[in-house]
N, C-alpha and C. Protein backbone atom coordinates (compact mmCIF):
# COMPACT_ATOMS: atom_id res chain seq x y z
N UNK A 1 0.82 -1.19 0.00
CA UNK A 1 0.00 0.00 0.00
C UNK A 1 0.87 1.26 0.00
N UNK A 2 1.64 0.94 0.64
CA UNK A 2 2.84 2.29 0.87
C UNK A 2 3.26 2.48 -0.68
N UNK A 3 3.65 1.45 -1.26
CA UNK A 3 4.02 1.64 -2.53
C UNK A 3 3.80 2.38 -3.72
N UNK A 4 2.07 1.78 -3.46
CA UNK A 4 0.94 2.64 -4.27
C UNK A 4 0.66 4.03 -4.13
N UNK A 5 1.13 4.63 -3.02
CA UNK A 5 0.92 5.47 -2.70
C UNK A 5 2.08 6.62 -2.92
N UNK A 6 3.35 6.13 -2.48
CA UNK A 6 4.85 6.44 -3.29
C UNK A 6 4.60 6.88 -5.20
N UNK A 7 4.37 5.41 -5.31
CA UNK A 7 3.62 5.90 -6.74
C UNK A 7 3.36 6.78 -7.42
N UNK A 8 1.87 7.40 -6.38
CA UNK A 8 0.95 8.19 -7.08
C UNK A 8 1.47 9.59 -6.96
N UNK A 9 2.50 9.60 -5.43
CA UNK A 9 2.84 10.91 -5.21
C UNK A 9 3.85 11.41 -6.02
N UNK A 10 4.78 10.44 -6.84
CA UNK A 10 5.66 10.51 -7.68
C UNK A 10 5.37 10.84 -9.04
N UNK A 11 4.02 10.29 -9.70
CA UNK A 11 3.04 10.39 -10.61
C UNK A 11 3.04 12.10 -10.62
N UNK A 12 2.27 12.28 -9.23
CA UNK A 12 1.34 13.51 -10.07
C UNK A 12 2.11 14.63 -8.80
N UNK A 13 3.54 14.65 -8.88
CA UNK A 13 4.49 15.27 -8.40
C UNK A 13 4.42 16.94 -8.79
N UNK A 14 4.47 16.91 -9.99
CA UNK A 14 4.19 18.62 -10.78
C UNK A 14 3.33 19.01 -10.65
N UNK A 15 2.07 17.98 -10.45
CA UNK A 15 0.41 18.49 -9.61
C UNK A 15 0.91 19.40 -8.58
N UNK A 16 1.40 18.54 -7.46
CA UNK A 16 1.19 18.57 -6.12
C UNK A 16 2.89 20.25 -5.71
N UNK A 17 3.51 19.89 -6.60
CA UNK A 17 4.76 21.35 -6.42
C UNK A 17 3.77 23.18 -7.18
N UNK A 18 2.93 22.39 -8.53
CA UNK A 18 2.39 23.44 -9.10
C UNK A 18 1.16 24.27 -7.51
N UNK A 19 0.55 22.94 -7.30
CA UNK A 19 -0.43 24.01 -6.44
C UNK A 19 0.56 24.36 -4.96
N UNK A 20 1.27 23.86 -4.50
CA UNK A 20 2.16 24.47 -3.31
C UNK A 20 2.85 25.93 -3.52
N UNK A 21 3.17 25.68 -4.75
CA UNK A 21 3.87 27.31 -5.40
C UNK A 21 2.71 28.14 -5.36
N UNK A 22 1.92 27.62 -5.86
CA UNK A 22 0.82 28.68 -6.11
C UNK A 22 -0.10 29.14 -5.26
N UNK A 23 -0.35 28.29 -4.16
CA UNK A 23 -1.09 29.01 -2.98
C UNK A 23 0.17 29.51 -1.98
N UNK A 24 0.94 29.63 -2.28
CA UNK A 24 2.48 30.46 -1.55
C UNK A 24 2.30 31.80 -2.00
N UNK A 25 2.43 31.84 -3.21
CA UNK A 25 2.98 32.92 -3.91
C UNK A 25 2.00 33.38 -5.10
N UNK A 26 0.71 32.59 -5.08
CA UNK A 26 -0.38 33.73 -6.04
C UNK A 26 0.08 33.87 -7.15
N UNK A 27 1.26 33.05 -7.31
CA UNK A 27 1.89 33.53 -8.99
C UNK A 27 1.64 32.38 -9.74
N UNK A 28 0.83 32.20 -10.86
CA UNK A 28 0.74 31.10 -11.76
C UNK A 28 1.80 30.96 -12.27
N UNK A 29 2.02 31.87 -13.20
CA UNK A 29 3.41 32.04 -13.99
C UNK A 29 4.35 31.32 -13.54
N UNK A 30 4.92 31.72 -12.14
CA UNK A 30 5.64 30.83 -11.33
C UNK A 30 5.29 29.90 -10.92
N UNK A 31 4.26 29.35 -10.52
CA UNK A 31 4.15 27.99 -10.08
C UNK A 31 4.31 26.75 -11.16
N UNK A 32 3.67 27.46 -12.72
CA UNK A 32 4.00 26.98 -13.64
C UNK A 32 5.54 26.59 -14.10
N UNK A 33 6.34 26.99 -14.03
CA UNK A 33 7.92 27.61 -14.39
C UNK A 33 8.03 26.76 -13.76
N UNK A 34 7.68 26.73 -11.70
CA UNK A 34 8.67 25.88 -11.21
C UNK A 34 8.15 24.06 -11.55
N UNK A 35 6.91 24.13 -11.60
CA UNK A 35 6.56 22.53 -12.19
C UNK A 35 7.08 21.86 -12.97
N UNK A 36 7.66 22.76 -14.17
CA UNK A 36 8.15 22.46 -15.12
C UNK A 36 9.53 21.96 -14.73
N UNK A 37 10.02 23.03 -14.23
CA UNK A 37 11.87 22.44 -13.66
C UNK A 37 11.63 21.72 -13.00
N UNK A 38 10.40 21.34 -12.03
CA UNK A 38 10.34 20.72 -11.07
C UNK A 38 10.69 18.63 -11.98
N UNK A 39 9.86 19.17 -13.05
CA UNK A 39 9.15 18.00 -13.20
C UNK A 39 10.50 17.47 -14.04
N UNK A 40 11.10 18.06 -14.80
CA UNK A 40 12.30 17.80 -15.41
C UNK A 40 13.62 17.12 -14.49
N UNK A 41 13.58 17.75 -12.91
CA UNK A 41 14.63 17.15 -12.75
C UNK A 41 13.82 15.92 -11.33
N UNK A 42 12.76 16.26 -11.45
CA UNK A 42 12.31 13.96 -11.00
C UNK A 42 12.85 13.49 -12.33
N UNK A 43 12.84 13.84 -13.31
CA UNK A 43 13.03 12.54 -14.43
C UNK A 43 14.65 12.35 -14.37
N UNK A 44 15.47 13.82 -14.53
CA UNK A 44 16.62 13.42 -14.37
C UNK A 44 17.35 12.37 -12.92
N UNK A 45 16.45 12.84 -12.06
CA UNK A 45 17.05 12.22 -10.89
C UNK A 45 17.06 10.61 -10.97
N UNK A 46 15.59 10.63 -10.88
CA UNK A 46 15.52 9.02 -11.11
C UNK A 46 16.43 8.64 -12.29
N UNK A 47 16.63 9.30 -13.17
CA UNK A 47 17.60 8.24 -14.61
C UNK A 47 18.88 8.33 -13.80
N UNK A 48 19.35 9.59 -13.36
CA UNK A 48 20.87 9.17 -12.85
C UNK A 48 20.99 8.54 -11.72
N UNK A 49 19.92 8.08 -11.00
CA UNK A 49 20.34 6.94 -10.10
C UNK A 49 19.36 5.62 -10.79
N UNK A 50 19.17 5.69 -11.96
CA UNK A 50 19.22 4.05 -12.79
C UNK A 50 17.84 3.81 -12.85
N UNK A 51 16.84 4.22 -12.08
CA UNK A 51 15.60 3.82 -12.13
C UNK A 51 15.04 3.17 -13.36
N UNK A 52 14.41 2.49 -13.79
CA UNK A 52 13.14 2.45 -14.91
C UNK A 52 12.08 3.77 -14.77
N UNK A 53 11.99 4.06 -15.35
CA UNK A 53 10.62 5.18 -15.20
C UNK A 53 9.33 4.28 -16.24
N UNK A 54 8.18 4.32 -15.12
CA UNK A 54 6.75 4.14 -15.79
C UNK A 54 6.34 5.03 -17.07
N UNK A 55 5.68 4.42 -17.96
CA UNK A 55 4.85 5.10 -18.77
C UNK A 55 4.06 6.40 -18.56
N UNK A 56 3.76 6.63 -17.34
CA UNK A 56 2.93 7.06 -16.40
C UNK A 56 3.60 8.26 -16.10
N UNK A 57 4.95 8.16 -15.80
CA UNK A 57 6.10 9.31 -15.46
C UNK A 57 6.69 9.72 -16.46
N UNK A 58 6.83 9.24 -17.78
CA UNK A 58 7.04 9.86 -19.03
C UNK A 58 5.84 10.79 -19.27
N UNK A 59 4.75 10.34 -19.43
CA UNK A 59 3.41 10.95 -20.12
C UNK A 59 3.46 12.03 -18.92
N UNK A 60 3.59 12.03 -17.54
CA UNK A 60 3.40 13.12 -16.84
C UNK A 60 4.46 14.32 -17.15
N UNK A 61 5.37 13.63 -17.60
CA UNK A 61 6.34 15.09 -17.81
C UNK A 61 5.94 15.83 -19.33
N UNK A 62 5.80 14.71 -20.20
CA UNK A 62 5.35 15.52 -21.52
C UNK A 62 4.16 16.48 -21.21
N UNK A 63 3.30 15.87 -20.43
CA UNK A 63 2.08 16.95 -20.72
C UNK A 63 2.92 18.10 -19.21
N UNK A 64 3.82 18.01 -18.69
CA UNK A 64 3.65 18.93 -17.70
C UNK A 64 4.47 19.98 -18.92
N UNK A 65 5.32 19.60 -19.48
CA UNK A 65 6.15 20.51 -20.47
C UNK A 65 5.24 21.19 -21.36
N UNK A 66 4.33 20.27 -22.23
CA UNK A 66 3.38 20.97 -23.06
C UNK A 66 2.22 22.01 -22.71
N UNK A 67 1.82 21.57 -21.95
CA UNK A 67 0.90 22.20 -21.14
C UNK A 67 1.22 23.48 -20.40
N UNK A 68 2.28 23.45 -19.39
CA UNK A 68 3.36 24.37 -19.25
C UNK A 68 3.51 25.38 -19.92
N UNK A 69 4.01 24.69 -20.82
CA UNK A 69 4.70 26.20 -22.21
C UNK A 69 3.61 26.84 -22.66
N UNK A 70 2.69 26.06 -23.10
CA UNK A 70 1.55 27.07 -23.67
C UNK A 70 1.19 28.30 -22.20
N UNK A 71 0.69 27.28 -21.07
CA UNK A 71 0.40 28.07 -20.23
C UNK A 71 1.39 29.39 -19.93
N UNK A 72 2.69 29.71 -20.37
CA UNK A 72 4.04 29.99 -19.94
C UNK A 72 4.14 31.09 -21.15
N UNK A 73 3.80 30.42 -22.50
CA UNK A 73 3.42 31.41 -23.79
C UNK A 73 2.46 32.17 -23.58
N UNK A 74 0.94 32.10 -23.19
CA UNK A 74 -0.20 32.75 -23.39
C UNK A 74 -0.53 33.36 -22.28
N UNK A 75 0.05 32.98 -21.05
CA UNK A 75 -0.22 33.39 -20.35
C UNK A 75 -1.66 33.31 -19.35
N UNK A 76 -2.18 31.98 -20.16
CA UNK A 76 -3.29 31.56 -19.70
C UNK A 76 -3.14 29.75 -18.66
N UNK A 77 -3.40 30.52 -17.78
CA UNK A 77 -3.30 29.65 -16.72
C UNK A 77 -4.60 27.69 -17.39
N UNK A 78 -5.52 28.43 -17.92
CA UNK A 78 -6.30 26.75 -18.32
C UNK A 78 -5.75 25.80 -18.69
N UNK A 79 -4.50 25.64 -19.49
CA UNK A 79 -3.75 24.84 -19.96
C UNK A 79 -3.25 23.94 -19.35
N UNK A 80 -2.35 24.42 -18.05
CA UNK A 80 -1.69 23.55 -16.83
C UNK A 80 -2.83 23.30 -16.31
N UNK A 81 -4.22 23.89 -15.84
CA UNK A 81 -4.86 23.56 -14.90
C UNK A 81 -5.49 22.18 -15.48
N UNK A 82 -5.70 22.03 -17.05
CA UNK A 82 -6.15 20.63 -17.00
C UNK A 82 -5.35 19.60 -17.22
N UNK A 83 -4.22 19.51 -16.96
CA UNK A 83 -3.83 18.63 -17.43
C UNK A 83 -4.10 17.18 -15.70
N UNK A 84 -4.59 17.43 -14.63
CA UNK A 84 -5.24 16.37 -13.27
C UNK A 84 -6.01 15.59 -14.66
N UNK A 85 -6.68 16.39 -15.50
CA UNK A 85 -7.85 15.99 -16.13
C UNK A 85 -7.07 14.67 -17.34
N UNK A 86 -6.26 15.00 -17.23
CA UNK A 86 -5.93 14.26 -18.80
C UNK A 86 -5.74 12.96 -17.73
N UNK A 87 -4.96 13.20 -17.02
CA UNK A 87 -4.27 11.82 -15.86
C UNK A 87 -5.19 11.21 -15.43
N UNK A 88 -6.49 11.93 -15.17
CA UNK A 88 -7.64 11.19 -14.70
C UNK A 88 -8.35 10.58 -15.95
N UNK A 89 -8.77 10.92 -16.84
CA UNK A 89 -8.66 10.24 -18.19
C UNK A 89 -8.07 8.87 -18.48
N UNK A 90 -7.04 8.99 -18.51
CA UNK A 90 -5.51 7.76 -18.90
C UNK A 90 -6.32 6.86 -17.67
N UNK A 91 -6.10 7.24 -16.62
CA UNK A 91 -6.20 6.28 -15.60
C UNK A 91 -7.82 5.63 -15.58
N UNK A 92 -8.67 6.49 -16.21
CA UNK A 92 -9.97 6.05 -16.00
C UNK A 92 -9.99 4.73 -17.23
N UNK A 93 -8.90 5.11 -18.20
CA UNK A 93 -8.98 4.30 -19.56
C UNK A 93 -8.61 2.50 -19.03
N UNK A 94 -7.56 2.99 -18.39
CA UNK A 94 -6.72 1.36 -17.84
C UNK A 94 -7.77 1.03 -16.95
N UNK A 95 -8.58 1.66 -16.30
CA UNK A 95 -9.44 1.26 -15.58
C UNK A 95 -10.67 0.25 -16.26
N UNK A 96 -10.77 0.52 -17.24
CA UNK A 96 -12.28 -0.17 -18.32
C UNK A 96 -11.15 -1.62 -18.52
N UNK A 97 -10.29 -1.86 -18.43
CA UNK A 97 -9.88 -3.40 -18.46
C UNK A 97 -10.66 -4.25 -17.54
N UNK A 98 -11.42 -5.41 -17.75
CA UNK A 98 -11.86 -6.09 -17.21
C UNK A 98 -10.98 -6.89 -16.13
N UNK A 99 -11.81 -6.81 -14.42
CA UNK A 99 -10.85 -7.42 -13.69
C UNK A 99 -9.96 -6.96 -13.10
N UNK A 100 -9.05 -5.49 -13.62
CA UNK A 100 -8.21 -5.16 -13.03
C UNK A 100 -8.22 -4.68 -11.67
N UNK A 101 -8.89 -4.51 -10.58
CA UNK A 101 -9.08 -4.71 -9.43
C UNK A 101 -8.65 -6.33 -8.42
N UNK A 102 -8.43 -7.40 -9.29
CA UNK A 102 -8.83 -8.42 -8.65
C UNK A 102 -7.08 -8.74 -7.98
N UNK A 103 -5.89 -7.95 -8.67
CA UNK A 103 -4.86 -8.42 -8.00
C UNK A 103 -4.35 -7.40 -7.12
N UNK A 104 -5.42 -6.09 -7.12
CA UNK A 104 -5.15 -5.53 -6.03
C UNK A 104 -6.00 -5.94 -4.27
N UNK A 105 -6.59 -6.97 -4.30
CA UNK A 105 -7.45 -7.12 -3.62
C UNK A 105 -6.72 -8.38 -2.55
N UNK A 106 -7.24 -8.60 -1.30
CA UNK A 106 -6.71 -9.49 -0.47
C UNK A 106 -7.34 -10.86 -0.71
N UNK A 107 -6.80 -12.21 -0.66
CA UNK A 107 -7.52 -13.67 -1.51
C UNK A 107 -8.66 -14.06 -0.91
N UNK A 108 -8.91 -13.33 0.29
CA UNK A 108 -10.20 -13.73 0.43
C UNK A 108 -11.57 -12.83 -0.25
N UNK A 109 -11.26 -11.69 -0.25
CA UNK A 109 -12.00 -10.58 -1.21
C UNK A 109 -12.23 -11.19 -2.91
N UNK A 110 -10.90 -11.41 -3.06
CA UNK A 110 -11.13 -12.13 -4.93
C UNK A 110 -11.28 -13.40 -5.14
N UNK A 111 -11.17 -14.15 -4.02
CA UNK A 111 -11.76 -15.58 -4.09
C UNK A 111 -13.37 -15.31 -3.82
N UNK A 112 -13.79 -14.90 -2.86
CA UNK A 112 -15.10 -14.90 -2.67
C UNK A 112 -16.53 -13.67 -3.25
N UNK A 113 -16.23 -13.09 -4.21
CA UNK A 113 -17.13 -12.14 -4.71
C UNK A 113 -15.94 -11.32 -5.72
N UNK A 114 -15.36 -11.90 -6.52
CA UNK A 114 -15.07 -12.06 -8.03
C UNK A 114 -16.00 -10.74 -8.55
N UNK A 115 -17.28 -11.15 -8.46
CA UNK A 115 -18.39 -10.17 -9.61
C UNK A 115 -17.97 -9.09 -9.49
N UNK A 116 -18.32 -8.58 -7.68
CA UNK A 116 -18.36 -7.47 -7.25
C UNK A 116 -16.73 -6.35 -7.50
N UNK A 117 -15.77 -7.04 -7.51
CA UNK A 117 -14.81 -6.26 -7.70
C UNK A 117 -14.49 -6.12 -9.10
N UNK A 118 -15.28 -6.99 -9.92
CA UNK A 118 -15.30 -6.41 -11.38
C UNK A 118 -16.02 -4.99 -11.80
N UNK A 119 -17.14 -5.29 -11.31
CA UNK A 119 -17.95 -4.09 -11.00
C UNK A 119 -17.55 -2.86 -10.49
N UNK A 120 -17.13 -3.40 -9.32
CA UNK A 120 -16.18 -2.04 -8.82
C UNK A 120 -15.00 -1.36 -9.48
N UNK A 121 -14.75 -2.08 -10.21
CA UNK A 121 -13.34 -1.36 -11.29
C UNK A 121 -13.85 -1.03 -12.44
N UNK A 122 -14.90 -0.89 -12.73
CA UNK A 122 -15.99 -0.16 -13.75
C UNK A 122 -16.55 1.00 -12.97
N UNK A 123 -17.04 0.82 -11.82
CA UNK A 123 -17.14 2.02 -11.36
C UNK A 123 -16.47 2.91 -10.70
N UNK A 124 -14.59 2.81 -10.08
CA UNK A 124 -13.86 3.50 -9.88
C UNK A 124 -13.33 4.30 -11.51
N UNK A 125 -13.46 3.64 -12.76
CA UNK A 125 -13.15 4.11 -13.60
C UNK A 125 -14.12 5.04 -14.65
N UNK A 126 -15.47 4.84 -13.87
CA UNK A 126 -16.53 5.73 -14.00
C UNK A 126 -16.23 7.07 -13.45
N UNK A 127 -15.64 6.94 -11.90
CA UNK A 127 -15.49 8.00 -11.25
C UNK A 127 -14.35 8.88 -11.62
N UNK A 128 -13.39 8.18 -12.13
CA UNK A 128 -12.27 8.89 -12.87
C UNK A 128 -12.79 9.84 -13.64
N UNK A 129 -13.43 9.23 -14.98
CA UNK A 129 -13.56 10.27 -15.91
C UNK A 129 -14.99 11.70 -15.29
N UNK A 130 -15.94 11.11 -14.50
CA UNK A 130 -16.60 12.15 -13.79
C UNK A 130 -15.29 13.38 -12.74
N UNK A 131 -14.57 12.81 -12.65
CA UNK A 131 -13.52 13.92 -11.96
C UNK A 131 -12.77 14.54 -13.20
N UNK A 132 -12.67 14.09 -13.70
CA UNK A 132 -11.74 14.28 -15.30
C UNK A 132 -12.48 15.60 -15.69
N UNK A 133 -13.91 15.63 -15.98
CA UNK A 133 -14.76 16.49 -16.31
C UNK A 133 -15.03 17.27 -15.34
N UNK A 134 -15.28 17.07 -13.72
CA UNK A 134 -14.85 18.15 -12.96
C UNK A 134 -14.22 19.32 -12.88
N UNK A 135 -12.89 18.75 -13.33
CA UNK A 135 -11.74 19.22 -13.28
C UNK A 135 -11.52 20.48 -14.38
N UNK A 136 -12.02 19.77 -16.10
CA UNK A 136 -11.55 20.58 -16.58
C UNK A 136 -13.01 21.98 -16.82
N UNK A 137 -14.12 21.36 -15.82
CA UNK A 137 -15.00 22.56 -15.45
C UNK A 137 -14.72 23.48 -14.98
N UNK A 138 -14.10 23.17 -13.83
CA UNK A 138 -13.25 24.13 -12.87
C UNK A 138 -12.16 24.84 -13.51
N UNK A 139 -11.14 23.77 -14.48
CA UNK A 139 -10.07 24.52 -15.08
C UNK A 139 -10.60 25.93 -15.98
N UNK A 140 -12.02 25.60 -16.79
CA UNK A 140 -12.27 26.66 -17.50
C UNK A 140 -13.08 27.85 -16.90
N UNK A 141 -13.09 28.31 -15.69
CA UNK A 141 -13.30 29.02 -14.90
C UNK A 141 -12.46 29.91 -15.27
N UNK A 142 -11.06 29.39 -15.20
CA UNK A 142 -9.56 29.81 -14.75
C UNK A 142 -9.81 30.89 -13.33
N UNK A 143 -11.00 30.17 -12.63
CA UNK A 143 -10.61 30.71 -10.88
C UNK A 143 -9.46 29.73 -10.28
N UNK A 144 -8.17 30.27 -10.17
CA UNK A 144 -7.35 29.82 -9.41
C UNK A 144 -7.48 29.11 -8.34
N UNK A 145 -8.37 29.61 -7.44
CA UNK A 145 -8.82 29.29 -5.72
C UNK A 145 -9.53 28.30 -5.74
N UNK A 146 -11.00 28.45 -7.12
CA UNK A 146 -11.46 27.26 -6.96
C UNK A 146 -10.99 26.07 -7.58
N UNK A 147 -9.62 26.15 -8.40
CA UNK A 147 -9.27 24.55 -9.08
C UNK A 147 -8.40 24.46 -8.13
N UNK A 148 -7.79 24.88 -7.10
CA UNK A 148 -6.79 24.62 -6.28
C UNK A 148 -7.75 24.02 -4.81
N UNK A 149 -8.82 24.47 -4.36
CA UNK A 149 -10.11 23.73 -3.94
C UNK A 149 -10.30 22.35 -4.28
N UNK A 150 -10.68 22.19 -5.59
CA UNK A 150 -11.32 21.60 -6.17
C UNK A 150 -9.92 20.35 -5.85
N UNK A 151 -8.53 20.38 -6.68
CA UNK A 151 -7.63 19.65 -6.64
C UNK A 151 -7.19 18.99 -5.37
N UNK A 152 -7.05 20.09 -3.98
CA UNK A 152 -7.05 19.32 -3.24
C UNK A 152 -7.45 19.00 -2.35
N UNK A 153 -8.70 19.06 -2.58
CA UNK A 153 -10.48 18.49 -1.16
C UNK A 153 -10.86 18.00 -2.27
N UNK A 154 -11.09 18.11 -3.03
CA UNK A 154 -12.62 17.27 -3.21
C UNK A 154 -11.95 16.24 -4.50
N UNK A 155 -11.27 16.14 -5.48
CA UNK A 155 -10.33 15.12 -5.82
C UNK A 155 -10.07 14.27 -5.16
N UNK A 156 -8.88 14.35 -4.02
CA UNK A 156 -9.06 13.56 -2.99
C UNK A 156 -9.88 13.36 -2.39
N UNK A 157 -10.94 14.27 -1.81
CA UNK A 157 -11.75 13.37 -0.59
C UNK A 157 -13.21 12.55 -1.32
N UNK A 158 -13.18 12.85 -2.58
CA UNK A 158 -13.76 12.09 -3.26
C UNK A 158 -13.48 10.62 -3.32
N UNK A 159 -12.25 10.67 -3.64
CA UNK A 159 -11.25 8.97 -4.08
C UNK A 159 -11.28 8.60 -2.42
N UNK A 160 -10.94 9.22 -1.25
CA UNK A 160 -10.99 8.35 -0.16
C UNK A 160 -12.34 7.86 0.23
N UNK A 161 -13.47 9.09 -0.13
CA UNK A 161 -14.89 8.91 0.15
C UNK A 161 -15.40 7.35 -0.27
N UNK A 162 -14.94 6.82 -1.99
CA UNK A 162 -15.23 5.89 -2.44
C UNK A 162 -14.21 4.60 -2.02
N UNK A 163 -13.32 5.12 -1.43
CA UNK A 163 -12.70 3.94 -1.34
C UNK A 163 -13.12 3.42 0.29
N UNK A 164 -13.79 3.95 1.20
CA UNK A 164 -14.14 3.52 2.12
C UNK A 164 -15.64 2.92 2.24
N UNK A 165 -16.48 3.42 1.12
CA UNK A 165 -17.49 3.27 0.94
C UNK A 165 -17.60 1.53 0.20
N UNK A 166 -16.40 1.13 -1.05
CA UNK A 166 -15.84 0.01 -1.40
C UNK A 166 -15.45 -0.74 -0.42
N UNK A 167 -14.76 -0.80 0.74
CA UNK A 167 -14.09 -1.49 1.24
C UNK A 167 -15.98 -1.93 2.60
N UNK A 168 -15.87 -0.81 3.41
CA UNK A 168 -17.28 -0.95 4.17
C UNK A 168 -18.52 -2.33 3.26
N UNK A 169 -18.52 -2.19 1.83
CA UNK A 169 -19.30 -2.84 0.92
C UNK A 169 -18.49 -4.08 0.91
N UNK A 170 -17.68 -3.98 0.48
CA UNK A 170 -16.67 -5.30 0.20
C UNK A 170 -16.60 -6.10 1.32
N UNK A 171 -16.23 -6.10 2.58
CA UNK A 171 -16.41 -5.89 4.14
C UNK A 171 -17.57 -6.95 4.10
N UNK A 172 -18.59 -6.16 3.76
CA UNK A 172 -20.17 -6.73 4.28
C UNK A 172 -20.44 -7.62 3.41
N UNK A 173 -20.39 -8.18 2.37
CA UNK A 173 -20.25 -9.01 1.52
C UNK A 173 -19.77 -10.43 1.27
N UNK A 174 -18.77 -9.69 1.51
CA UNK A 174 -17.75 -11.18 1.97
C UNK A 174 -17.90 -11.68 3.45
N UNK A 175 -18.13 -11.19 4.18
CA UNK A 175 -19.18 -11.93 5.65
C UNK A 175 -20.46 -12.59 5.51
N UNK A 176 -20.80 -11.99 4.98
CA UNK A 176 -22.49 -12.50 4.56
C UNK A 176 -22.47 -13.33 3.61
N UNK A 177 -21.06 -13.82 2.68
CA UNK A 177 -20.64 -14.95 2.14
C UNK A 177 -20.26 -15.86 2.75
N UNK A 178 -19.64 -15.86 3.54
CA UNK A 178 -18.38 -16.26 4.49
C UNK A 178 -19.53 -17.59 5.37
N UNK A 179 -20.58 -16.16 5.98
CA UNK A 179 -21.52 -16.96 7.02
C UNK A 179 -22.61 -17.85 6.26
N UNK A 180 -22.70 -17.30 5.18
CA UNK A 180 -23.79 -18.38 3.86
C UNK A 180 -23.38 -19.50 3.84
N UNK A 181 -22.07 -19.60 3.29
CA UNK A 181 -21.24 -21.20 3.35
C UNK A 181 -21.12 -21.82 4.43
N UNK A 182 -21.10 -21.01 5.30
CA UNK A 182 -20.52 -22.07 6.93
C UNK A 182 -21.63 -22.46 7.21
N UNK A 183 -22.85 -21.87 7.05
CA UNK A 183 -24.60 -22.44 7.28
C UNK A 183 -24.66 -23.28 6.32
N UNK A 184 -24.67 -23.91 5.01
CA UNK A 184 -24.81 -24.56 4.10
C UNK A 184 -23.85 -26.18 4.48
């Protein structure tokens, strides 16, 4: 779990430096600028100490560069602000694979209600692209305060909201399986 979580913070790294700059210092411009260097030297770092880099950490730096520059050229902050949206996208996409929930799950969860965590990885990847579109609602505001809101309350407390709401479900399920068979 720690891992996954290492991961994600590594993932969406230029997210998480862009809005720190920016509720510091009120400066897009700059928060933009520094994402960009920011995001350039995670990639260098990890290559000069040997890493593999994910697909995931390539595609995050291209769009932080592209996205970036325009934002950096025009001076219009919408550009960087959607790019949560594109990541939530990608991720909502790998999500429509059938199943892919089942090897994140503990063997008694995917041995005993299979369906349900299929289901559930259709609907975490439902919820992706509904944040995806959130996001780039908010981005076209270009209210600063509220995509920086938006990015980090309700993005997150959305994804923890559902993931406790999954697990509480998952939980009750697999007991009420558990106790079906031992009566039978």
């Amino acid at each position: 779990m720690k891992d996954v979580f290492r991961r994600l913070v590594s993932d969406f790294l230029s997210t998480i430096v862009f809005l720190v700059i920016y509720l510091a210092t009120d400066n897009v411009i700059l928060a933009t600028a520094v994402a960009i260097i920011g995001a350039i030297a995670q990639v260098a770092w990890s290559r000069y100490k040997g890493q593999t880099l994910s697909y995931m950490t390539w595609a995050s730096l291209g769009l932080v560069i592209v996205l970036g520059s325009l934002t950096l050229l025009t001076h219009d902050p919408r550009f960087v602000l959607a790019k949560p949206a594109i990541g939530h996208v990608a991720i909502g996409i790998i999500m429509l694979k059938r199943g892919w929930m089942l090897r994140y799950m503990p063997p008694v969860v995917s041995e005993t209600i299979p369906e349900y965590v299929t289901v559930a990885g259709y609907a975490w990847a439902a919820l992706m692209f509904v944040l995806a579109a959130g996001t780039v609602a908010v981005a076209m505001t270009g209210d600063m305060k509220l995509w920086a809101f938006y990015i980090s309350v309700v993005l997150v407390g959305t994804k923890l909201g559902a993931f406790a709401i999954q697990y509480a479900a998952f939980r009750l399920i697999v007991g009420s399986r558990i106790r079906a068979a031992a009566r039978a």
